[in-house]
Structure formats: structure tokens, C-alpha cells
N, C-alpha and C. Protein backbone atom coordinates (compact mmCIF):
# COMPACT_ATOMS: atom_id res chain seq x y z
N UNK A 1 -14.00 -44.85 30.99
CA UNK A 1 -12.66 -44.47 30.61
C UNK A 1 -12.61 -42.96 30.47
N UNK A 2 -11.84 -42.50 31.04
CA UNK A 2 -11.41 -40.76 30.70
C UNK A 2 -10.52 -40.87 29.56
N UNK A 3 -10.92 -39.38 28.84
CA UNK A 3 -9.80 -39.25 27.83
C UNK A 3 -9.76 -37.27 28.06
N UNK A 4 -8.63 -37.58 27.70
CA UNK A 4 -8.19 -36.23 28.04
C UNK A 4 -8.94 -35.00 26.73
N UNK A 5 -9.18 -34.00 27.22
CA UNK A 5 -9.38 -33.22 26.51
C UNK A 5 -8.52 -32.35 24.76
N UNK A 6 -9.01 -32.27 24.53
CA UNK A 6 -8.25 -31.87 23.01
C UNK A 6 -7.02 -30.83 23.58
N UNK A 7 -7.57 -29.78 24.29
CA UNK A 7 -6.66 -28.49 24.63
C UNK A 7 -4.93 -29.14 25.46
N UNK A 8 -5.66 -29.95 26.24
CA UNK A 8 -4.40 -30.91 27.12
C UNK A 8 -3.73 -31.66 26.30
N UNK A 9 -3.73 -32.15 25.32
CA UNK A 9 -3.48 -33.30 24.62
C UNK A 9 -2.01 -31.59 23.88
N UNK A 10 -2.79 -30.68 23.31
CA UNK A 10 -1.72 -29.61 22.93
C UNK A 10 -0.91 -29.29 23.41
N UNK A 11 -1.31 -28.99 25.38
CA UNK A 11 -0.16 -28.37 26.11
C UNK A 11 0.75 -29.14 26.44
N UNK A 12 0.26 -30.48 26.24
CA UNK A 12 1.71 -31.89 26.83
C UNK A 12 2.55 -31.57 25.53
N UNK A 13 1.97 -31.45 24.12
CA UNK A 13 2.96 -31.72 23.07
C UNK A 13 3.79 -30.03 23.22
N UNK A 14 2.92 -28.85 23.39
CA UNK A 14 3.42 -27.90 23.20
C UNK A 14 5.01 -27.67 24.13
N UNK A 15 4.35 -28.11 25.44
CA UNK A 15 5.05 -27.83 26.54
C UNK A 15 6.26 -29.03 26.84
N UNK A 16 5.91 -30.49 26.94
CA UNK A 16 6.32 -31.48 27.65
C UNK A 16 7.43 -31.98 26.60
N UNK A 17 7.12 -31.84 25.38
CA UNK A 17 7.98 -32.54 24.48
C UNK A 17 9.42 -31.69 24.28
N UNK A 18 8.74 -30.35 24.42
CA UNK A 18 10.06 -29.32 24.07
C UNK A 18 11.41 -29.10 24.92
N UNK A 19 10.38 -29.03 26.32
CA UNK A 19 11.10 -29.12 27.31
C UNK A 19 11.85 -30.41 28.16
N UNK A 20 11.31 -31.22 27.68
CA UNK A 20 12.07 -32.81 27.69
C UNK A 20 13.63 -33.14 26.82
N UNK A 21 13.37 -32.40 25.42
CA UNK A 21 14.13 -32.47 24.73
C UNK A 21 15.55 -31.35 25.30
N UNK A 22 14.61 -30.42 25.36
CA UNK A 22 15.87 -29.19 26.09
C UNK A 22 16.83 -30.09 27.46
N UNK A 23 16.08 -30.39 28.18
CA UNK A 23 16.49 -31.21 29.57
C UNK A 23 17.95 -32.47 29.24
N UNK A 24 17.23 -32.93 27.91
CA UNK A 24 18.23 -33.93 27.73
C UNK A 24 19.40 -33.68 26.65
N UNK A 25 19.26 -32.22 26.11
CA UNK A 25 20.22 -31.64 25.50
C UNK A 25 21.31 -30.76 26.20
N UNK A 26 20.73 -29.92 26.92
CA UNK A 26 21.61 -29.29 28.14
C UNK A 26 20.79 -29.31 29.62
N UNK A 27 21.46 -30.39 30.09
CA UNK A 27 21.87 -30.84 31.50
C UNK A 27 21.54 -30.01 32.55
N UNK A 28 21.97 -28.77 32.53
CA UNK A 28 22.04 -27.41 33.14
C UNK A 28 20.21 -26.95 33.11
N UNK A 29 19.65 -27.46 32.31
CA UNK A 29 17.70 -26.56 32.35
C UNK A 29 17.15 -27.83 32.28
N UNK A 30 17.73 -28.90 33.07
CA UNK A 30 16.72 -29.96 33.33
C UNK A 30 16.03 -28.99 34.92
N UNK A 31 16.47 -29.08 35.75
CA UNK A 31 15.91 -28.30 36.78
C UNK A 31 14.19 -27.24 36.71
N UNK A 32 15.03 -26.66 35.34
CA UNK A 32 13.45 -25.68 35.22
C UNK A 32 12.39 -26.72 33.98
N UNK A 33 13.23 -27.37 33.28
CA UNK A 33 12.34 -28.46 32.50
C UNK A 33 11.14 -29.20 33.56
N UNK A 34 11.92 -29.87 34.62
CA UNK A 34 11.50 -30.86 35.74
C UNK A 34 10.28 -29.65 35.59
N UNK A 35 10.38 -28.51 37.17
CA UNK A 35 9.48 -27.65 37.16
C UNK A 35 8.04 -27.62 36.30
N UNK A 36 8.92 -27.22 34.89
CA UNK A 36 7.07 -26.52 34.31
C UNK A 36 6.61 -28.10 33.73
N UNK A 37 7.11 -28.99 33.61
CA UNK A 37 6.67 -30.58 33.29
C UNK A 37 5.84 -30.74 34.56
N UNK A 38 6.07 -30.60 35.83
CA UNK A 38 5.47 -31.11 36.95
C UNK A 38 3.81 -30.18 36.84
N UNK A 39 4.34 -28.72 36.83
CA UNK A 39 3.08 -27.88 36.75
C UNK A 39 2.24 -28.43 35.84
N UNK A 40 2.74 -28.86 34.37
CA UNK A 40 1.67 -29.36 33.92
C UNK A 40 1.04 -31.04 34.19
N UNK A 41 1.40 -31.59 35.44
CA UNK A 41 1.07 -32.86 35.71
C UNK A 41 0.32 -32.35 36.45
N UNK A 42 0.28 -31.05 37.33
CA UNK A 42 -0.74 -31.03 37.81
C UNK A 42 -1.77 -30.63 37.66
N UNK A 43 -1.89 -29.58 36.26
CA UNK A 43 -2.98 -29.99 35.61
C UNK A 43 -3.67 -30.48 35.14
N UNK A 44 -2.87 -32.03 34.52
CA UNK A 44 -3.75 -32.81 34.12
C UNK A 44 -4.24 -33.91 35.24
N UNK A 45 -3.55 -33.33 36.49
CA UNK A 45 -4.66 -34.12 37.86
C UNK A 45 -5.57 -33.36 37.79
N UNK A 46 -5.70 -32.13 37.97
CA UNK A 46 -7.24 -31.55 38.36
C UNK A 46 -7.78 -31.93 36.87
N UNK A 47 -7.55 -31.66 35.46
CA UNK A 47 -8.28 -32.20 34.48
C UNK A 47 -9.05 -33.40 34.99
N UNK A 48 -8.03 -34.56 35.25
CA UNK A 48 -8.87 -35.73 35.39
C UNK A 48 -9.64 -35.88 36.42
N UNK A 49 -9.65 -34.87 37.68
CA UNK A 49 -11.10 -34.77 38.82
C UNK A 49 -11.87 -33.99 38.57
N UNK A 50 -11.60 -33.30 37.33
CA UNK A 50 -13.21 -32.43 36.72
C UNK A 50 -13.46 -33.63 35.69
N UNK A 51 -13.49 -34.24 35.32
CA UNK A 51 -13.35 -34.76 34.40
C UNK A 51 -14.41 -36.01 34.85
N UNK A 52 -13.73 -36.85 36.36
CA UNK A 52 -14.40 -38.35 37.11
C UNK A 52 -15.70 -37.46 37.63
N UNK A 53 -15.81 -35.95 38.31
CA UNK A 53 -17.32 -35.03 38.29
C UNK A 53 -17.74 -34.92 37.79
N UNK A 54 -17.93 -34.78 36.53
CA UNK A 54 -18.75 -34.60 34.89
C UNK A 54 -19.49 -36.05 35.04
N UNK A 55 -18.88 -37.23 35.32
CA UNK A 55 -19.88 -38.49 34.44
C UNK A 55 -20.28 -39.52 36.08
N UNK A 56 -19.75 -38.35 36.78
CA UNK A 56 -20.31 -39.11 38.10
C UNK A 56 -22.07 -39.33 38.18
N UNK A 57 -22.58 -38.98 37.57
CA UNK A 57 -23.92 -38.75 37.37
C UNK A 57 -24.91 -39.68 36.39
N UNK A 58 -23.43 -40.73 36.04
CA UNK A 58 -24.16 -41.16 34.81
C UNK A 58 -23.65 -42.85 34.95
N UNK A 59 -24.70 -43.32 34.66
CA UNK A 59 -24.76 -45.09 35.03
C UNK A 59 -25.31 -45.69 33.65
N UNK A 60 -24.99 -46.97 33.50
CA UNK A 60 -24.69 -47.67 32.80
C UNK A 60 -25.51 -48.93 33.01
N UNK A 61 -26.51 -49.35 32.95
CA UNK A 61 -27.23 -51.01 32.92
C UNK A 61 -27.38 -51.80 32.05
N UNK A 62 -26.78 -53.07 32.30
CA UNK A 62 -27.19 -54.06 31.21
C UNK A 62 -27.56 -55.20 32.03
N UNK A 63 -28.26 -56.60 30.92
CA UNK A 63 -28.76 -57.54 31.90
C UNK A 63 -27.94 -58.43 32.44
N UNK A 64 -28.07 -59.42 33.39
CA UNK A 64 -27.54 -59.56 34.42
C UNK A 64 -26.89 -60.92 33.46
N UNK A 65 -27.45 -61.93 32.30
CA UNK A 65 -26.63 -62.66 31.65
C UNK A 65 -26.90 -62.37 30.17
N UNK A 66 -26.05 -62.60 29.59
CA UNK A 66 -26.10 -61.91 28.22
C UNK A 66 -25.40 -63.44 27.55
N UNK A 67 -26.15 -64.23 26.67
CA UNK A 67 -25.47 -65.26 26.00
C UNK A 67 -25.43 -64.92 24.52
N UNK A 68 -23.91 -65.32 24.11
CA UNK A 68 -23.62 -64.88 22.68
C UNK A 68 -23.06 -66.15 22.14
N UNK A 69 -22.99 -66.95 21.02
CA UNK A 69 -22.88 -67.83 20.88
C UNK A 69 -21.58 -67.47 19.44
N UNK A 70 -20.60 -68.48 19.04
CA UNK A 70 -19.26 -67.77 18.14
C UNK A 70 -20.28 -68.11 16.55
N UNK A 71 -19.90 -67.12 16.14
CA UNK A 71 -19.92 -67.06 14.75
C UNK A 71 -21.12 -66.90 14.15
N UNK A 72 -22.23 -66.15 15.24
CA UNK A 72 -23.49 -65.61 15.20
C UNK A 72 -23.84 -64.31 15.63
N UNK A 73 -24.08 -63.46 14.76
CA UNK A 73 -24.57 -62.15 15.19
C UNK A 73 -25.38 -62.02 16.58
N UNK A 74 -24.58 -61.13 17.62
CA UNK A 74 -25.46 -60.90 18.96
C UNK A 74 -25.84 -59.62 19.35
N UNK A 75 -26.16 -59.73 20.46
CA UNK A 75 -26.54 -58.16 20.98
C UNK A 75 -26.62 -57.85 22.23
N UNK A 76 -26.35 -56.93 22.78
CA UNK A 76 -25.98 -56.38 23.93
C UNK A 76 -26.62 -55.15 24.42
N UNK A 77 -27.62 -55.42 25.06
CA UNK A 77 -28.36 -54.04 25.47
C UNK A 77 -27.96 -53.10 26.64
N UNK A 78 -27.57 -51.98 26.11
CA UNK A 78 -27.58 -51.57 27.37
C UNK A 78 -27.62 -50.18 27.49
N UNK A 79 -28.45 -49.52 28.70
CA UNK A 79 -29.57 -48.72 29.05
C UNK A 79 -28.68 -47.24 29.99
N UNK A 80 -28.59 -46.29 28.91
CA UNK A 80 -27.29 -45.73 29.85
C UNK A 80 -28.49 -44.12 30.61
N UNK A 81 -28.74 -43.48 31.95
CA UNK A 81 -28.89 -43.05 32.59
C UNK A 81 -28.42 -41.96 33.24
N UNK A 82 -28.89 -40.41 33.37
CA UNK A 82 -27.97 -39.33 33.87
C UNK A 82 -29.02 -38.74 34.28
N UNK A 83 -28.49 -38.91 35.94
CA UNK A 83 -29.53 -38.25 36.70
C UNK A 83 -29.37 -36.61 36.00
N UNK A 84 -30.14 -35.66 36.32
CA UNK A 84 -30.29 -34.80 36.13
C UNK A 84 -30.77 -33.56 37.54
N UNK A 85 -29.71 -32.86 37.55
CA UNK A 85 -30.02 -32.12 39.09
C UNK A 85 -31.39 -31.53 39.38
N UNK A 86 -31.78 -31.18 40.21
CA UNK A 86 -32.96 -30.58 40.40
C UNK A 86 -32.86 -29.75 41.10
N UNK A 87 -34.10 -28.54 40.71
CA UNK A 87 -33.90 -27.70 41.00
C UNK A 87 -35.01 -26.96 42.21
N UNK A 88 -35.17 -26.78 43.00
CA UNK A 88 -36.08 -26.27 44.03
C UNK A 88 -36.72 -24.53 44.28
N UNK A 89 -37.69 -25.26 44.22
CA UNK A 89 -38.54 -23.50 44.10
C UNK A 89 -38.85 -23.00 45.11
């Protein structure tokens, strides 16, 4: 699961909420509202493809059947992995 970064999570409220509100108060600056709303959609596309690059590296294993039975404490193992780049001399 991605989650957005703390800083993004500010510029949607800073930016998106204000200018949403302006848009639907006067009619006339929806146009430039639309605009800087879009610019910031497209930051939070490239956010989320730096974002799927960061954990591309990183895998997740568990076993292949896992039996849990109701109303008994179980457990779930699982073995998480990040390659690590290498470097050549």
C-alpha cells in the first residue's frame, strides 16, 4: 500500500481545499482553481512513481498454507527482504 507523504498530505489541504472552495464561490476563478488543482495532481503522480521505486526492491514471504483455527491465538510468519544494490569495484 502507498501512503502519501506528510509534505503532500499539506499541499492538497494548503492548496486543493482553498482553491476548491474559491471555484465554488466565484464561478469566474474556477478556470485558474481547475489549473493549479491539476498541477498538483500531477504531483502527486510523480509522488506515487517515486514512491512504487523506493519498495520495488522489497519482497514479502510467507508460507504457502497458514491454518488458524476461530477463537485461538495464531501466527503468521512472514519474512520481509530488500535486495540491496551493489556496488562494483
Amino acid at each position: 500500500m502507498l501512503v502519501p507523504r506528510s509534505s503532500l498530505l499539506f499541499w492538497v489541504a494548503v492548496l486543493v481545499v482553498p482553491f476548491a472552495t474559491l471555484a465554488g464561490m466565484l464561478p469566474e476563478s474556477a478556470p485558474l482553481a481547475a489549473v493549479l488543482i491539476m498541477i498538483l495532481l500531477v504531483a502527486v503522480l510523480f509522488d506515487a512513481a517515486w514512491a512504487f521505486n523506493s519498495v520495488a526492491d522489497v519482497t514479502v514471504e510467507s508460507s504457502e498454507t497458514v491454518r488458524l483455527f476461530k477463537d485461538r491465538p495464531g501466527e503468521i510468519e512472514l519474512r520481509f527482504q530488500m535486495r540491496l544494490p551493489t556496488i562494483e569495484h
